[in-house]
N, C-alpha and C. Protein backbone atom coordinates (compact mmCIF):
# COMPACT_ATOMS: atom_id res chain seq x y z
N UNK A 1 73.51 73.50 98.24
CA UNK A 1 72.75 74.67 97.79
C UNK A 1 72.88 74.78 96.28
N UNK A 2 71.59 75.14 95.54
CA UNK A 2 72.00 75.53 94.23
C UNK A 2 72.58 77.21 93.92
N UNK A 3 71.63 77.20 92.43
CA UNK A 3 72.58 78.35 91.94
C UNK A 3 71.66 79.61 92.59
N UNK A 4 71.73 80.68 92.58
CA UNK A 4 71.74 81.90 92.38
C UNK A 4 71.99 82.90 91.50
N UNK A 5 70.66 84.01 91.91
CA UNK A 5 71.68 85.10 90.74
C UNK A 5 72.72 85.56 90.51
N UNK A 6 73.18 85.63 91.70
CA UNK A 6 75.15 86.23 91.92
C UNK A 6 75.72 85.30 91.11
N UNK A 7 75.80 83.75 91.38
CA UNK A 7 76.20 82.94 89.90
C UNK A 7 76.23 83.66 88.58
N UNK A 8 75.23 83.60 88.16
CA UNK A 8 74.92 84.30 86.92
C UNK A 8 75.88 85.26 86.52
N UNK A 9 75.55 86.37 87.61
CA UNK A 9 75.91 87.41 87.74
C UNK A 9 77.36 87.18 87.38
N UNK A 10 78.05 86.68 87.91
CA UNK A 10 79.59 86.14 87.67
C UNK A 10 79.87 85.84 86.69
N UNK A 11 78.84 85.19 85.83
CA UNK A 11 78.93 84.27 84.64
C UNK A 11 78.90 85.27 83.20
N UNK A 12 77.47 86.29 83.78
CA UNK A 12 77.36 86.80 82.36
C UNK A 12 78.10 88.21 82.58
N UNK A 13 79.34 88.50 83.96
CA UNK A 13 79.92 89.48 83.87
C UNK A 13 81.38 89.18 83.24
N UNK A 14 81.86 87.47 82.87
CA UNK A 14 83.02 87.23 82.51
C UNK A 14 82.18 87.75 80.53
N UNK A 15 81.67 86.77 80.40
CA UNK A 15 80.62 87.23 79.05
C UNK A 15 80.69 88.49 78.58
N UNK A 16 80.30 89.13 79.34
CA UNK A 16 80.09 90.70 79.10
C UNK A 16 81.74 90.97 78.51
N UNK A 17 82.53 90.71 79.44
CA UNK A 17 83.64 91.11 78.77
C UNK A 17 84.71 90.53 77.79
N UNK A 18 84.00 89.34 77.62
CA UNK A 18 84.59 88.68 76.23
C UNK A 18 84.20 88.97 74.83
N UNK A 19 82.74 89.63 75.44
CA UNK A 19 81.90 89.73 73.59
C UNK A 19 81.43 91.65 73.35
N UNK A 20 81.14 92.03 74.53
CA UNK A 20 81.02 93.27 74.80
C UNK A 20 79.47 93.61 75.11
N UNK A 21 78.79 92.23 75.26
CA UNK A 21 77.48 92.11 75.05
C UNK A 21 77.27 92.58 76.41
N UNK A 22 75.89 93.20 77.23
CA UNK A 22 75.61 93.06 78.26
C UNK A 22 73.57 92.39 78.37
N UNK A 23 73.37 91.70 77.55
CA UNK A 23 71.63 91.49 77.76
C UNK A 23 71.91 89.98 77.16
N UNK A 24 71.89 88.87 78.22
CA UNK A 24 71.85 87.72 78.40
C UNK A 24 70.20 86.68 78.47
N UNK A 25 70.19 86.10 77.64
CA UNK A 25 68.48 85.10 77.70
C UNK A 25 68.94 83.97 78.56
N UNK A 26 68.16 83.68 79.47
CA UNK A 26 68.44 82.18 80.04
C UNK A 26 67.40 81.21 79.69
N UNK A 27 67.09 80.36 78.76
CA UNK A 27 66.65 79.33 78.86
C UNK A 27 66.04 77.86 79.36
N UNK A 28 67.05 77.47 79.83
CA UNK A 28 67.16 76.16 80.49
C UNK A 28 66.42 76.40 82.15
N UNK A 29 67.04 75.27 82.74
CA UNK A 29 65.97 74.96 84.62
C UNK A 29 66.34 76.00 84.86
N UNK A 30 67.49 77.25 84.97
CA UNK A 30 67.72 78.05 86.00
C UNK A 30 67.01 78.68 85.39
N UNK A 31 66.11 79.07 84.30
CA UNK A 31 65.48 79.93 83.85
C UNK A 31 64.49 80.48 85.52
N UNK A 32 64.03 79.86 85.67
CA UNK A 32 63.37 79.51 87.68
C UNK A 32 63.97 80.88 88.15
N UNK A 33 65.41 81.07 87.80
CA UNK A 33 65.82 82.47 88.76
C UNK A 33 65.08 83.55 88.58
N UNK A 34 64.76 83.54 87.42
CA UNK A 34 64.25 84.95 87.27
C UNK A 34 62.62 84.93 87.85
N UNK A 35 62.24 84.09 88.43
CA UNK A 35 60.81 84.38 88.70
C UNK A 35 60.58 83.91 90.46
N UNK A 36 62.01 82.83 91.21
CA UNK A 36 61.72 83.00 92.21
C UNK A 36 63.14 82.94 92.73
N UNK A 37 62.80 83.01 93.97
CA UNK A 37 64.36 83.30 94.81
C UNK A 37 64.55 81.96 95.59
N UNK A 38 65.96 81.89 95.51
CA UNK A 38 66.30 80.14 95.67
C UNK A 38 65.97 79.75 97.05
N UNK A 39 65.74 80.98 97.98
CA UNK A 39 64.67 79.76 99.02
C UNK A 39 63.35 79.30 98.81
N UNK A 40 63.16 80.03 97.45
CA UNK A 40 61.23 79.47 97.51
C UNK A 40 61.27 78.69 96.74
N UNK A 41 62.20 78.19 95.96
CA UNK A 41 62.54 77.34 95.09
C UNK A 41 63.30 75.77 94.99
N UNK A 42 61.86 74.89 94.88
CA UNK A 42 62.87 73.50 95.19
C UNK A 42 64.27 73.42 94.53
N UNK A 43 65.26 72.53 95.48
CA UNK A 43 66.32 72.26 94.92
C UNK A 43 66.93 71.68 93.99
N UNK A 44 65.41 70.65 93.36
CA UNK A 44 65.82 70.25 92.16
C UNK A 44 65.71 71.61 91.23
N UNK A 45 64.78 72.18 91.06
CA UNK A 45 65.09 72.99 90.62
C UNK A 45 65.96 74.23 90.10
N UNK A 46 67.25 74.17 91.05
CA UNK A 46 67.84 74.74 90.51
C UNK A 46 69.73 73.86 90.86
N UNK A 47 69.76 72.91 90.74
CA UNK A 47 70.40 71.45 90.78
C UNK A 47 71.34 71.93 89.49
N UNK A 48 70.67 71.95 88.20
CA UNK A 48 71.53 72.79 87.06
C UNK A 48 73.08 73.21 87.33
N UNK A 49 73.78 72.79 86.69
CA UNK A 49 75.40 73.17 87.10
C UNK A 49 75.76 74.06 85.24
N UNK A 50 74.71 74.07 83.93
CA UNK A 50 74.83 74.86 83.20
C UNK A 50 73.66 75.60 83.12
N UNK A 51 74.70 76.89 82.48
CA UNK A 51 73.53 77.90 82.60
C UNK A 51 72.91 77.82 80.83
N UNK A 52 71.85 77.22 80.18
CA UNK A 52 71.33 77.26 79.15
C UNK A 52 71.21 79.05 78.65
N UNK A 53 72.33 80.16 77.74
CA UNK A 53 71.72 80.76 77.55
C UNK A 53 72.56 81.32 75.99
N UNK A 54 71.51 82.54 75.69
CA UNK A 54 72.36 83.16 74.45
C UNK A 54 72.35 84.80 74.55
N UNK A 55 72.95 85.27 73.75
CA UNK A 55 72.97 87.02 74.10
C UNK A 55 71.96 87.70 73.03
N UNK A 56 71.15 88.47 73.54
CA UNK A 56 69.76 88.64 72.93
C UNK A 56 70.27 89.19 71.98
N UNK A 57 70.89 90.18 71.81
CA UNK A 57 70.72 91.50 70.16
C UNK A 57 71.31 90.35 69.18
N UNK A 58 72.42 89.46 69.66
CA UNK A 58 73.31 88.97 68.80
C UNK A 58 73.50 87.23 68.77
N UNK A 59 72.20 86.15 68.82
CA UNK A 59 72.84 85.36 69.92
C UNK A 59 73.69 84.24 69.25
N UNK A 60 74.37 84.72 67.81
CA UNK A 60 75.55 83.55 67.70
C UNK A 60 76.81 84.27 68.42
N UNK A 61 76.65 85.27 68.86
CA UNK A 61 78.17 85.88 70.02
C UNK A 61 78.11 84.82 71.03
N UNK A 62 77.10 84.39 71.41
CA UNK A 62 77.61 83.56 72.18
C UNK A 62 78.32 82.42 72.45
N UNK A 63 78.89 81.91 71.31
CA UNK A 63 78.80 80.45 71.07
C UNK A 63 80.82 80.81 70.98
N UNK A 64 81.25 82.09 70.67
CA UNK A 64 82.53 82.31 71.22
C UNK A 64 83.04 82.27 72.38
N UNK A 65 81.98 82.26 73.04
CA UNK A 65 82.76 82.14 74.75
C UNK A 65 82.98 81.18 75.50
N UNK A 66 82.12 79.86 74.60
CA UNK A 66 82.58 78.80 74.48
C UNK A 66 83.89 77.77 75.59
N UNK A 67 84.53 78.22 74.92
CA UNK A 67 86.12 77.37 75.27
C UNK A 67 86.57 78.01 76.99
N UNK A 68 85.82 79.47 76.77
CA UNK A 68 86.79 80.26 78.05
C UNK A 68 85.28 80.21 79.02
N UNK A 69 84.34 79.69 79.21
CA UNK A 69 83.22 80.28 79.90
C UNK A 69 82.11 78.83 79.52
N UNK A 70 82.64 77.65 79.12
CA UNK A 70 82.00 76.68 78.60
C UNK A 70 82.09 75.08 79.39
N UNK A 71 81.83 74.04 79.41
CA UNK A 71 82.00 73.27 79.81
C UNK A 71 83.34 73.08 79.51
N UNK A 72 84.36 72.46 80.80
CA UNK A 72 85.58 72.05 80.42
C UNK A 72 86.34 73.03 80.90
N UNK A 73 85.87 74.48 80.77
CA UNK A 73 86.97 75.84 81.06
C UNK A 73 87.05 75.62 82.28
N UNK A 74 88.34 76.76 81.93
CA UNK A 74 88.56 77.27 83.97
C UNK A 74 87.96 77.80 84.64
N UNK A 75 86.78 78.14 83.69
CA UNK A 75 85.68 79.06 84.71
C UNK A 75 85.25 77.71 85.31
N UNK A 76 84.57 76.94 84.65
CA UNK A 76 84.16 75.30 85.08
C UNK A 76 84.68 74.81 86.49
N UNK A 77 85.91 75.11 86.32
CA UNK A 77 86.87 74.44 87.22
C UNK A 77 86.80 75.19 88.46
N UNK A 78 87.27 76.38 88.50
CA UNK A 78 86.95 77.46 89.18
C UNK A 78 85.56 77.35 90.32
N UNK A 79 84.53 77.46 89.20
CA UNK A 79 83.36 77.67 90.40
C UNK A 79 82.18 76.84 89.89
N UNK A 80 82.00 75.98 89.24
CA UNK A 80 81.67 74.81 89.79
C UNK A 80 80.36 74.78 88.26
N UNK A 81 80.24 75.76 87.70
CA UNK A 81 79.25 75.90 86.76
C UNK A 81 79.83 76.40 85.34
N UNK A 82 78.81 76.34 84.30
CA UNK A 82 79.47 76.82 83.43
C UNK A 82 78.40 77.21 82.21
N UNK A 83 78.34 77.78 81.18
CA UNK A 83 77.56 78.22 79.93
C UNK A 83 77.65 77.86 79.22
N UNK A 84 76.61 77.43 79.04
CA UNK A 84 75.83 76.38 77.63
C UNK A 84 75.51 77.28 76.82
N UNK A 85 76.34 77.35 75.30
CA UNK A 85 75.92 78.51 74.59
C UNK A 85 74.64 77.54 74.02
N UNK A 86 73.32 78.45 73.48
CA UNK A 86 72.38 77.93 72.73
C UNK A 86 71.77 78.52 71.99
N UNK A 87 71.04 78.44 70.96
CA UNK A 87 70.59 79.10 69.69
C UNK A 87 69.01 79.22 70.15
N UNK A 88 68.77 80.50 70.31
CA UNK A 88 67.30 80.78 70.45
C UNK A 88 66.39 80.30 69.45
N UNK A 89 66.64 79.28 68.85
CA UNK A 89 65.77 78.52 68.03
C UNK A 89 66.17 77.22 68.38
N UNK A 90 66.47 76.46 69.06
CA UNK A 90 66.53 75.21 69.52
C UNK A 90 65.58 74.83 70.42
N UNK A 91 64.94 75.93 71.88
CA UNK A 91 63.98 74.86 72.67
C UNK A 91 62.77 74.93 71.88
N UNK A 92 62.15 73.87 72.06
CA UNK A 92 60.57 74.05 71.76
C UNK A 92 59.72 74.70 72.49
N UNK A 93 59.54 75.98 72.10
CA UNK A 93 58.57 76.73 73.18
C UNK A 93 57.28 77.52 72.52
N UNK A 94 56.04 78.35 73.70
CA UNK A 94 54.64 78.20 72.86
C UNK A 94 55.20 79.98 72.17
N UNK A 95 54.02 79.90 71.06
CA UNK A 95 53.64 81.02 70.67
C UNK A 95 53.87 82.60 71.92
N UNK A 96 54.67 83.31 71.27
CA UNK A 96 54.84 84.66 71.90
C UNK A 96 55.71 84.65 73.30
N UNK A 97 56.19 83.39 73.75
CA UNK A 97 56.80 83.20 74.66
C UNK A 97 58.04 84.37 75.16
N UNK A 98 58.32 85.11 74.40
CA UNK A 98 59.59 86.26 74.07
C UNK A 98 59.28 87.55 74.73
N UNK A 99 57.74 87.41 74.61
CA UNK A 99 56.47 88.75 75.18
C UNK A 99 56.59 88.47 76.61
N UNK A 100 56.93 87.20 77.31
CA UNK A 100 56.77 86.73 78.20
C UNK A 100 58.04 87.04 79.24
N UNK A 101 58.96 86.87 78.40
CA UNK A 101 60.36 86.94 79.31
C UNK A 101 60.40 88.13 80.83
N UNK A 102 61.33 87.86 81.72
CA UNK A 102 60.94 88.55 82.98
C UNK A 102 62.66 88.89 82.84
N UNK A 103 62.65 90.27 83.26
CA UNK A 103 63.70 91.04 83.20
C UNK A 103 64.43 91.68 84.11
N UNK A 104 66.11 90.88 84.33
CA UNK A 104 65.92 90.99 85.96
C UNK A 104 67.32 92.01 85.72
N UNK A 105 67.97 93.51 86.04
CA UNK A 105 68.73 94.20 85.94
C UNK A 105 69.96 93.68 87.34
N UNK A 106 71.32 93.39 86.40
CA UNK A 106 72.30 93.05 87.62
C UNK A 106 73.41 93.83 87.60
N UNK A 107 74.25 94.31 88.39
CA UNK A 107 75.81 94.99 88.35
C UNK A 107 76.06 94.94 86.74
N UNK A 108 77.00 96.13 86.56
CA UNK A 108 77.84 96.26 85.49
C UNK A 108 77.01 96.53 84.13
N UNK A 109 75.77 96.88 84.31
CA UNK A 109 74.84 97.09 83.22
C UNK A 109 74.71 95.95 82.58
N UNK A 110 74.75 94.99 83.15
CA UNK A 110 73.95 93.29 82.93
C UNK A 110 72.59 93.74 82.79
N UNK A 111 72.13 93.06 81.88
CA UNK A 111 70.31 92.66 82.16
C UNK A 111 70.18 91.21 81.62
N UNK A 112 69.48 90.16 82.71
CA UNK A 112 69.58 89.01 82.00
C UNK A 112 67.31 88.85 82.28
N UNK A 113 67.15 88.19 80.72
CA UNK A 113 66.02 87.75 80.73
C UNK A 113 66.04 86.75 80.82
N UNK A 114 64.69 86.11 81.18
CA UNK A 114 64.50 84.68 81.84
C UNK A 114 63.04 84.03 81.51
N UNK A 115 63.13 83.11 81.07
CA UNK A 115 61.78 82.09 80.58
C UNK A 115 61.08 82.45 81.73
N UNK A 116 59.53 82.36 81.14
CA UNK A 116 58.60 82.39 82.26
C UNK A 116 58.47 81.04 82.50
N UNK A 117 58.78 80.75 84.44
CA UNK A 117 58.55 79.16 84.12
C UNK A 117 57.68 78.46 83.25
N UNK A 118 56.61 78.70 83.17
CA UNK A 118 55.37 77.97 82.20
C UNK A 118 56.08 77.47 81.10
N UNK A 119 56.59 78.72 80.70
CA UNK A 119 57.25 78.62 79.34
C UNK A 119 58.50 77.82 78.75
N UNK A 120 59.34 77.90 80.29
CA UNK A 120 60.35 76.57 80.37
C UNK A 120 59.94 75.70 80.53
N UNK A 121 58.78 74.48 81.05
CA UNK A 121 58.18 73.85 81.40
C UNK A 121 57.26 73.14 79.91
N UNK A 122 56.67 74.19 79.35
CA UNK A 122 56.52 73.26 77.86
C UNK A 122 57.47 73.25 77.18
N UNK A 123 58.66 73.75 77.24
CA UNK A 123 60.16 73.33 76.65
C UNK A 123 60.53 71.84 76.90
N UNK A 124 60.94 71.76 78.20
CA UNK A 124 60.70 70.22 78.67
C UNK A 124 60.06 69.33 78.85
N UNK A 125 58.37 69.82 78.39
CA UNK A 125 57.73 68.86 78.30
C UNK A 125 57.80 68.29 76.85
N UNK A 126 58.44 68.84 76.29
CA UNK A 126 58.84 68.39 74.51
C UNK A 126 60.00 67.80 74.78
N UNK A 127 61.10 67.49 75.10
CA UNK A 127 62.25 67.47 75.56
C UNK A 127 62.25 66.20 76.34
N UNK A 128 61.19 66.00 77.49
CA UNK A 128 60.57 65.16 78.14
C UNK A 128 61.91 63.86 78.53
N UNK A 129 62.95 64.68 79.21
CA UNK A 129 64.33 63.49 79.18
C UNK A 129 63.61 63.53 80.81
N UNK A 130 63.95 62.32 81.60
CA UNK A 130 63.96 62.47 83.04
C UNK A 130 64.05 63.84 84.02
N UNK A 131 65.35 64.39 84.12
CA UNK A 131 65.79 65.67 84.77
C UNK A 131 64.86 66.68 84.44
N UNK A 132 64.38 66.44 83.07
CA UNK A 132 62.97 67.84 82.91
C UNK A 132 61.65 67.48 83.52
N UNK A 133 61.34 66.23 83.74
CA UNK A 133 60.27 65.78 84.37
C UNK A 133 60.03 65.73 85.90
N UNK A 134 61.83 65.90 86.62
CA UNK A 134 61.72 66.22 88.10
C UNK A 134 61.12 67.59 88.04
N UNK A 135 61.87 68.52 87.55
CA UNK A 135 62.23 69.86 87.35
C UNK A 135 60.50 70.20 87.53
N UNK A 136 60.05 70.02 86.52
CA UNK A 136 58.77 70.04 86.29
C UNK A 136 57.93 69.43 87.32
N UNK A 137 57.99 68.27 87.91
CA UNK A 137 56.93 67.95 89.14
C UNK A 137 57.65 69.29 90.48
N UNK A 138 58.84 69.49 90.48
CA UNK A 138 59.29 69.67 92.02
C UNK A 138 58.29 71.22 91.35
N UNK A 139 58.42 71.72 90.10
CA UNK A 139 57.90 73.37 90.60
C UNK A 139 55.88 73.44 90.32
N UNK A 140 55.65 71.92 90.02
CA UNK A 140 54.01 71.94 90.01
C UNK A 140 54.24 71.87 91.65
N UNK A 141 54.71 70.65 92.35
CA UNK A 141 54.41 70.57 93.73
C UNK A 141 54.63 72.15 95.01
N UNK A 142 55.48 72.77 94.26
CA UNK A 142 55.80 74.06 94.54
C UNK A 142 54.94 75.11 94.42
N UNK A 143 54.12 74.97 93.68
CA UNK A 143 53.16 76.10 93.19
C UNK A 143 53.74 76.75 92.04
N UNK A 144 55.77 77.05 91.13
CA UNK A 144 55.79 77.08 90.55
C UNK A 144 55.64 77.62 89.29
N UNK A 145 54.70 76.16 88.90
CA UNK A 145 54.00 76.10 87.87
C UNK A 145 52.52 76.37 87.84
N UNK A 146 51.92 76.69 86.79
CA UNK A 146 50.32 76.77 86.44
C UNK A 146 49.69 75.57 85.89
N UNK A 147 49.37 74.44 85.87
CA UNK A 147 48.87 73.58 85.00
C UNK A 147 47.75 74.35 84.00
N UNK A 148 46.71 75.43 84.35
CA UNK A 148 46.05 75.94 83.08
C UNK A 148 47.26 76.86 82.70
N UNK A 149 47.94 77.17 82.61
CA UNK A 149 48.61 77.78 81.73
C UNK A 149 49.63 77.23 80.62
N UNK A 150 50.34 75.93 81.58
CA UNK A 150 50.78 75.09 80.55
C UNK A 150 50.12 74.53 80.02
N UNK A 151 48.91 73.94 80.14
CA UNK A 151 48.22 73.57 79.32
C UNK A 151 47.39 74.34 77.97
N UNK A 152 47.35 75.68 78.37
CA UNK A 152 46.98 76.52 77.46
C UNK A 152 48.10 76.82 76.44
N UNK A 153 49.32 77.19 76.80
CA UNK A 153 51.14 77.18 76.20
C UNK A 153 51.00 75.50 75.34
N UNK A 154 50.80 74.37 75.97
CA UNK A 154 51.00 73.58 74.97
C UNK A 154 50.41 73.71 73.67
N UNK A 155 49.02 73.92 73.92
CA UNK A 155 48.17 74.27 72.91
C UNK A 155 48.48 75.17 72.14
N UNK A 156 49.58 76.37 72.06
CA UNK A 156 49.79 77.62 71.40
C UNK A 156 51.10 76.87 70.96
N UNK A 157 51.61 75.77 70.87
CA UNK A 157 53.50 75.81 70.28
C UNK A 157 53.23 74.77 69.61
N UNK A 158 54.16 75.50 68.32
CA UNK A 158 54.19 74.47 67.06
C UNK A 158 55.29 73.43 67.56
N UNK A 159 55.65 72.01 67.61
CA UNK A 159 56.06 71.24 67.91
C UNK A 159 57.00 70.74 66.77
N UNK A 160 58.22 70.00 67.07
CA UNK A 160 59.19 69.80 65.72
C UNK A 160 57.81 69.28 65.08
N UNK A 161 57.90 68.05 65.57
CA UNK A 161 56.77 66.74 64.82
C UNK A 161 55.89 66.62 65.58
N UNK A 162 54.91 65.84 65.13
CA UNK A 162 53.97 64.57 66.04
C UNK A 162 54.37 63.90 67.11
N UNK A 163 55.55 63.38 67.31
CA UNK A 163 56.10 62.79 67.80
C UNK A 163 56.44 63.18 69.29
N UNK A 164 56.84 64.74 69.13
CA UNK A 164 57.47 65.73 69.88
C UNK A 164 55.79 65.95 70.98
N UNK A 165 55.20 66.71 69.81
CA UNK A 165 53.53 67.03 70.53
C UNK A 165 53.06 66.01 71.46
N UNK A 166 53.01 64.70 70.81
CA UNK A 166 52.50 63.46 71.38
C UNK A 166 53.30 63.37 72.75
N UNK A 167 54.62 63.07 72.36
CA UNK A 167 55.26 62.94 73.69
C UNK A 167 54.71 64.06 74.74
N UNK A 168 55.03 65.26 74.67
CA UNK A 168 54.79 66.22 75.51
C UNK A 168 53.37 66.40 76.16
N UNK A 169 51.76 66.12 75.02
CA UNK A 169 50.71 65.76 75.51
C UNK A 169 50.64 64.74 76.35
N UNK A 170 51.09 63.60 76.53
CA UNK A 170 50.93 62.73 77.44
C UNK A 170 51.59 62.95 78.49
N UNK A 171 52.96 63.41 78.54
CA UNK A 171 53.45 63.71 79.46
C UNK A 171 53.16 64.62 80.98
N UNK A 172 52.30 65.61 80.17
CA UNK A 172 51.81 66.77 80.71
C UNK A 172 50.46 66.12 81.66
N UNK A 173 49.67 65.10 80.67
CA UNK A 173 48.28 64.52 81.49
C UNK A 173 48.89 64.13 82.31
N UNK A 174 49.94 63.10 82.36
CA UNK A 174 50.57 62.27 83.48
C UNK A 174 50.80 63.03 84.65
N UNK A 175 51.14 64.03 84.16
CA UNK A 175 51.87 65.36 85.48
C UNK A 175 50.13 66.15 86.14
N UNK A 176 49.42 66.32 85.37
CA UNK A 176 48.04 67.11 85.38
C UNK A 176 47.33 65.98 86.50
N UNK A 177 47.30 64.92 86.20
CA UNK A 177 46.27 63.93 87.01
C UNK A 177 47.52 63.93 88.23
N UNK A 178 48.77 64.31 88.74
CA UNK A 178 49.78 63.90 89.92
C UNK A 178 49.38 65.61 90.40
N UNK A 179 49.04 66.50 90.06
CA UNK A 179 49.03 67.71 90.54
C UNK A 179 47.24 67.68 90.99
N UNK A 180 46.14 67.27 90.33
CA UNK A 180 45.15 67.23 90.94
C UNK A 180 45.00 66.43 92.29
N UNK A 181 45.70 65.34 92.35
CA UNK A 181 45.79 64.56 93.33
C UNK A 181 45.75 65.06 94.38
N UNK A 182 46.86 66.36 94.18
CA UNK A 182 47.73 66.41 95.39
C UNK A 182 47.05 67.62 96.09
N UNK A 183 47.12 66.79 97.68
CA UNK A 183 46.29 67.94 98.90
C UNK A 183 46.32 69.03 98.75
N UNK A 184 45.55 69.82 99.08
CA UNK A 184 45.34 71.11 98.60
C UNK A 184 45.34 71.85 100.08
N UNK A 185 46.30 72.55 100.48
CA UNK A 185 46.35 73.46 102.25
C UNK A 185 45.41 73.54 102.36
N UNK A 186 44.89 73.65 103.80
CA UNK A 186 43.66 74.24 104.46
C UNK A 186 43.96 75.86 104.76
N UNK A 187 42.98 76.20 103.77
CA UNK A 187 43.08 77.87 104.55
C UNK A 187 42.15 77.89 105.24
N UNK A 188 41.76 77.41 106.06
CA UNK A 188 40.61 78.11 107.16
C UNK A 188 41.23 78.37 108.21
């Protein structure tokens, strides 16, 4: 089984009390939690053993919790996951994406926001390592994802380089022509 919000929940309640913060961004694949619930959600999808995130008002606080709440810690050891501190300027994501975030309220006056998949999805389509390209087919084959919407999101995000764009444009056709393919239910 993957992760869950109670994970989280665990995660950004040790957080909470290391930094004093309580409003957590998630980034990365589990970003997925905040928009579906892990039975509707393939398992690659939420496969992730770090949680990609940073603390919204403040987010270099996060990068202290590090050692105690980070890869390597005893939280690690403990329960099986751990927090990836990250700088809300590191993924590549589209225009206004922030407008987008989905806001999910947990115990202890937690609030953690969460990428709209779309929006994680042209992250990794810039990113474009293997594990983002499952991630990405298991939640097109899922329903997921939107292909007009990522495709509209690619079109709205400034990209490091050429390089970055290019990769991610092709990537995306490759995925666009495997999602048209694919059977479409009979509702009758």
């Amino acid at each position: 089984m993957g992760m869950d919000l109670s994970d989280l929940e665990r995660l950004f309640d040790q957080a909470r009390k290391l930094t004093g913060h309580t409003e957590y961004v998630v980034v990365g694949s589990l970003s997925i939690l905040g928009a579906a619930r892990p039975k509707d959600a393939p398992a690659r999808m939420l496969a992730s053993i770090d949680v990609d995130c940073y603390t919204r008002t403040d987010p270099a606080r996060i990068f202290e919790v590090r050692d105690a709440l980070g890869e390597g810690s005893a939280f690690e050891a403990r329960h099986g996951y751990y927090l990836d501190p990250v700088s809300p300027h590191v993924p590549t994501l589209p225009e206004h994406w922030d407008r987008r975030l989905l806001r999910i309220p947990m115990k202890h006056g937690i609030v953690a926001y969460f990428l709209d998949p779309d929006d994680a999805a042209v992250s990794k389509y810039a990113r474009c390592e293997p594990r983002d390209r499952e991630w990405i087919r298991a939640g097109l084959l899922a329903g997921l994802l939107s292909i007009a919407n990522i495709e509209r999101r690619i079109r709205d995000t400034v990209f490091l380089d050429a390089e970055e764009r290019d990769r991610a444009t092709r990537a995306f056709a490759e995925d666009r022509r495997v999602a048209e393919l694919r059977p479409r239910p009979d509702r009758s």
